[in-house]
C-alpha atoms as a PDB file:
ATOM      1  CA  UNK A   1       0.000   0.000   0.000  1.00  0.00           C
ATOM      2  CA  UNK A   2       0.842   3.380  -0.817  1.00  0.00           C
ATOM      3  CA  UNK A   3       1.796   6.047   1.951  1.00  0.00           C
ATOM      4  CA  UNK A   4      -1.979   8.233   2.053  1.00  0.00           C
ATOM      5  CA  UNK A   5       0.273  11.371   3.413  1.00  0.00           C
ATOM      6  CA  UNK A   6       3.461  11.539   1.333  1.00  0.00           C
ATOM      7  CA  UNK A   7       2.465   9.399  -1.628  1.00  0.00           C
ATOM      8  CA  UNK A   8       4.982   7.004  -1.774  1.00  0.00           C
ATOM      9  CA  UNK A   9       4.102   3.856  -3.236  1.00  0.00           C
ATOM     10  CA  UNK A  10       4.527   0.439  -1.473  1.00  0.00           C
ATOM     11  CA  UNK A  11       5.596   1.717   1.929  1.00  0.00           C
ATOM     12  CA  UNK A  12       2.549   1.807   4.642  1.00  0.00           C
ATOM     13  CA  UNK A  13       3.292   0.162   7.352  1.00  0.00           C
ATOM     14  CA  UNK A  14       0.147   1.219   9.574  1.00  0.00           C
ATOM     15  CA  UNK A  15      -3.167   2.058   9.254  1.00  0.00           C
ATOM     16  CA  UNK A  16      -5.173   4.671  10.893  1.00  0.00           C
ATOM     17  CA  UNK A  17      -8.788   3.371  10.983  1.00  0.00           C
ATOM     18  CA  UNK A  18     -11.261   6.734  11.872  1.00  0.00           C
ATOM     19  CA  UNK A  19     -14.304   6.649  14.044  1.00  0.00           C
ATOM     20  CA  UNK A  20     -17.917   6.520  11.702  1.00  0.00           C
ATOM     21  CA  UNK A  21     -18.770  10.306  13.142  1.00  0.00           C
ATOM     22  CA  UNK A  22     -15.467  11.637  11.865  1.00  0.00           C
ATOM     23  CA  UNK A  23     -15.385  15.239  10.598  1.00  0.00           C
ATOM     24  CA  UNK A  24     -15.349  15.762   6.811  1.00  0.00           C
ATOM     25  CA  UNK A  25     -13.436  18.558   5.723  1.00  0.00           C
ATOM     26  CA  UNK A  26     -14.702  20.864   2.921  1.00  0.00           C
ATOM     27  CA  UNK A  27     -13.766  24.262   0.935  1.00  0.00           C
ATOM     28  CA  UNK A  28     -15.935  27.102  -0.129  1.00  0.00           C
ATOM     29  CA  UNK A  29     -15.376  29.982  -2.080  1.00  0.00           C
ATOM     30  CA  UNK A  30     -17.228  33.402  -1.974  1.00  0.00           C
ATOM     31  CA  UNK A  31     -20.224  32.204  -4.306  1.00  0.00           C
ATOM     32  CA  UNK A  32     -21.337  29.510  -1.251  1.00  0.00           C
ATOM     33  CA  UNK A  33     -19.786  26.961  -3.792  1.00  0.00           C
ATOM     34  CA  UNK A  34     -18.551  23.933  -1.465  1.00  0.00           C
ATOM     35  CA  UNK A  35     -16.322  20.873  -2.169  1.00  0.00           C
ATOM     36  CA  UNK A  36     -16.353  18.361   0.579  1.00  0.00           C
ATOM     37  CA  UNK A  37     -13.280  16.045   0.632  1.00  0.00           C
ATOM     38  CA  UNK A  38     -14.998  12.602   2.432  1.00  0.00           C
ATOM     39  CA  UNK A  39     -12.675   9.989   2.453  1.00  0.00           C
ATOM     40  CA  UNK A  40     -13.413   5.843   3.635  1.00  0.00           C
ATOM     41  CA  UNK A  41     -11.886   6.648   7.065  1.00  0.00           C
ATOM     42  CA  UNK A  42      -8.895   4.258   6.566  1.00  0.00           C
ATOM     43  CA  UNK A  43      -5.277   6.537   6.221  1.00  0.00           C
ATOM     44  CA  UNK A  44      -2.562   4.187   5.392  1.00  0.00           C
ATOM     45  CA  UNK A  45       1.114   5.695   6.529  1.00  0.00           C
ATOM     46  CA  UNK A  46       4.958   4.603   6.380  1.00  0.00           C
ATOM     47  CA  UNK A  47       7.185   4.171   9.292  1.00  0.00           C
ATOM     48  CA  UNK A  48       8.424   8.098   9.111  1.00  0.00           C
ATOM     49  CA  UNK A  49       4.701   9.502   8.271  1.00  0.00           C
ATOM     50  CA  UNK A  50       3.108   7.415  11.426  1.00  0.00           C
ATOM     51  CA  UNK A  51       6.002   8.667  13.898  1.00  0.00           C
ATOM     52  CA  UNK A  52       4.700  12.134  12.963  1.00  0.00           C
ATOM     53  CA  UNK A  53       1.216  10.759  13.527  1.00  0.00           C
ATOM     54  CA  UNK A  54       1.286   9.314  16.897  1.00  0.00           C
ATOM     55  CA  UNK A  55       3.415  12.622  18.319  1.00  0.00           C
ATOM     56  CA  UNK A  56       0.555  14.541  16.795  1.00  0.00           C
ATOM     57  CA  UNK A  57       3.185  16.785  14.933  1.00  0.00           C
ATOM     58  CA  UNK A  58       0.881  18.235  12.685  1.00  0.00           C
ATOM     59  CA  UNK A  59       4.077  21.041  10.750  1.00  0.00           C
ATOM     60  CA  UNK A  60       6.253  18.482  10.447  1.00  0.00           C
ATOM     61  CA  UNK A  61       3.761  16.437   8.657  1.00  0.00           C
ATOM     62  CA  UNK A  62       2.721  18.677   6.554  1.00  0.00           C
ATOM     63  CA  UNK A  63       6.321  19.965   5.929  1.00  0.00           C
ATOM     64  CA  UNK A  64       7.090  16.464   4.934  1.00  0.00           C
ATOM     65  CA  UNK A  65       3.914  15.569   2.716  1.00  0.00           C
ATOM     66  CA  UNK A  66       4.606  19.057   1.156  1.00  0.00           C
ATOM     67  CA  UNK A  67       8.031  18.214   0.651  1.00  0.00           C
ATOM     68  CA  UNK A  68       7.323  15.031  -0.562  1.00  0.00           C
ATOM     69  CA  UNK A  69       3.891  16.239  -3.112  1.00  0.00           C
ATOM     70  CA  UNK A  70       6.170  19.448  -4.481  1.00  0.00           C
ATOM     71  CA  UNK A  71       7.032  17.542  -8.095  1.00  0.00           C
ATOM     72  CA  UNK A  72       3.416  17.215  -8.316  1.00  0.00           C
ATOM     73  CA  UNK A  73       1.863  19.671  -6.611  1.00  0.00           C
ATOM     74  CA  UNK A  74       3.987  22.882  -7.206  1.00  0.00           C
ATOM     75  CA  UNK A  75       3.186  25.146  -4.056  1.00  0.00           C
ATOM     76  CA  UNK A  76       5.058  28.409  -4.635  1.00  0.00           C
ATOM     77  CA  UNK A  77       1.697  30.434  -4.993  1.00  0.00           C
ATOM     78  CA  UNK A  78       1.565  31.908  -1.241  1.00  0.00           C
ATOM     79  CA  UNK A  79      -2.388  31.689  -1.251  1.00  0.00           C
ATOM     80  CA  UNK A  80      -2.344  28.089  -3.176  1.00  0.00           C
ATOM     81  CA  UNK A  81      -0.061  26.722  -0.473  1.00  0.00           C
ATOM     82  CA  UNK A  82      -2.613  28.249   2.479  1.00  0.00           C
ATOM     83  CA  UNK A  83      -5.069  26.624   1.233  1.00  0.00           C
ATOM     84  CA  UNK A  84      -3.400  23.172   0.664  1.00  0.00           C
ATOM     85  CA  UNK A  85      -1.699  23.457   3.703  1.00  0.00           C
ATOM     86  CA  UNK A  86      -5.130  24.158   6.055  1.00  0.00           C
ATOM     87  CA  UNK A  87      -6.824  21.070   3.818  1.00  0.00           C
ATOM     88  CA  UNK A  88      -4.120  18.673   4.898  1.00  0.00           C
ATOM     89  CA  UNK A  89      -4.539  20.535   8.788  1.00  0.00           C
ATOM     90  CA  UNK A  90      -8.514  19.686   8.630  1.00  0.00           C
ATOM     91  CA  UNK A  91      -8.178  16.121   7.774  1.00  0.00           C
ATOM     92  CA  UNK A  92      -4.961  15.118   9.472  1.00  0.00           C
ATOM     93  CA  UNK A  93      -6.650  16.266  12.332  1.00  0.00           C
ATOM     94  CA  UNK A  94      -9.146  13.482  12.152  1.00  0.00           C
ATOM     95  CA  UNK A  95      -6.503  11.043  11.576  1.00  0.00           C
ATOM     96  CA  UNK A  96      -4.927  12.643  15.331  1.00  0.00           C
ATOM     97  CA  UNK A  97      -8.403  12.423  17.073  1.00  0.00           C
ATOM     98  CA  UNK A  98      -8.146  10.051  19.889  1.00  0.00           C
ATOM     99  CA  UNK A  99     -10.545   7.586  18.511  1.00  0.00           C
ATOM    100  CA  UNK A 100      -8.997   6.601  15.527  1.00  0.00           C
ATOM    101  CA  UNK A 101      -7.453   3.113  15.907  1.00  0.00           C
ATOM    102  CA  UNK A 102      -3.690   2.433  14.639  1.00  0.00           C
ATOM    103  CA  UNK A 103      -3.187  -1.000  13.127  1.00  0.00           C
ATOM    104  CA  UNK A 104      -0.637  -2.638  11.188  1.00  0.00           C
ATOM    105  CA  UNK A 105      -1.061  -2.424   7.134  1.00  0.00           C
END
């Protein structure tokens, strides 16, 4: 299984299984327009990604998946990266929430 925070492939090691009632993170824009970004509630991570994880170190998590997504997801725009960067904040905090589950992949 691939790594659901930085991407790489083949290297989840854990799972993070989220409670049913866990929040679903969305965007809107000025218009009321909203995009909400559900997921199945199951986070795979690698061995680095999890350690971040369980010491609930939400910047250097998203410092690494940024690092990690930047070939693909080019973040230089300072209002692009705000609003990537408070995404991955919303739903990484689910993962963090005390009743998700960690289990091995």
């Amino acid at each position: 299984m691939d790594c659901d925070f930085c991407n790489l492939p083949g290297v989840a090691r854990w799972k993070y299984v989220l409670s049913p009632d866990r929040p679903v993170v969305g965007l809107t824009n000025g218009a009321g327009d909203a995009v909400l970004f559900d997921d199945d509630g199951i986070w795979h991570a690698c061995i680095a990604c999890a350690a971040l994880v369980d010491r609930e170190d939400m910047a250097g998590l998203i410092e690494r998946v940024c690092r990690a997504l930047g070939a693909v997801l080019p973040l230089k725009d300072t209002e692009h990266r705000q609003t990537v960067q408070a995404l991955m904040v919303g739903q990484y905090s689910a993962v963090m929430q005390s009743t998700t589950v960690k289990l091995r992949a």
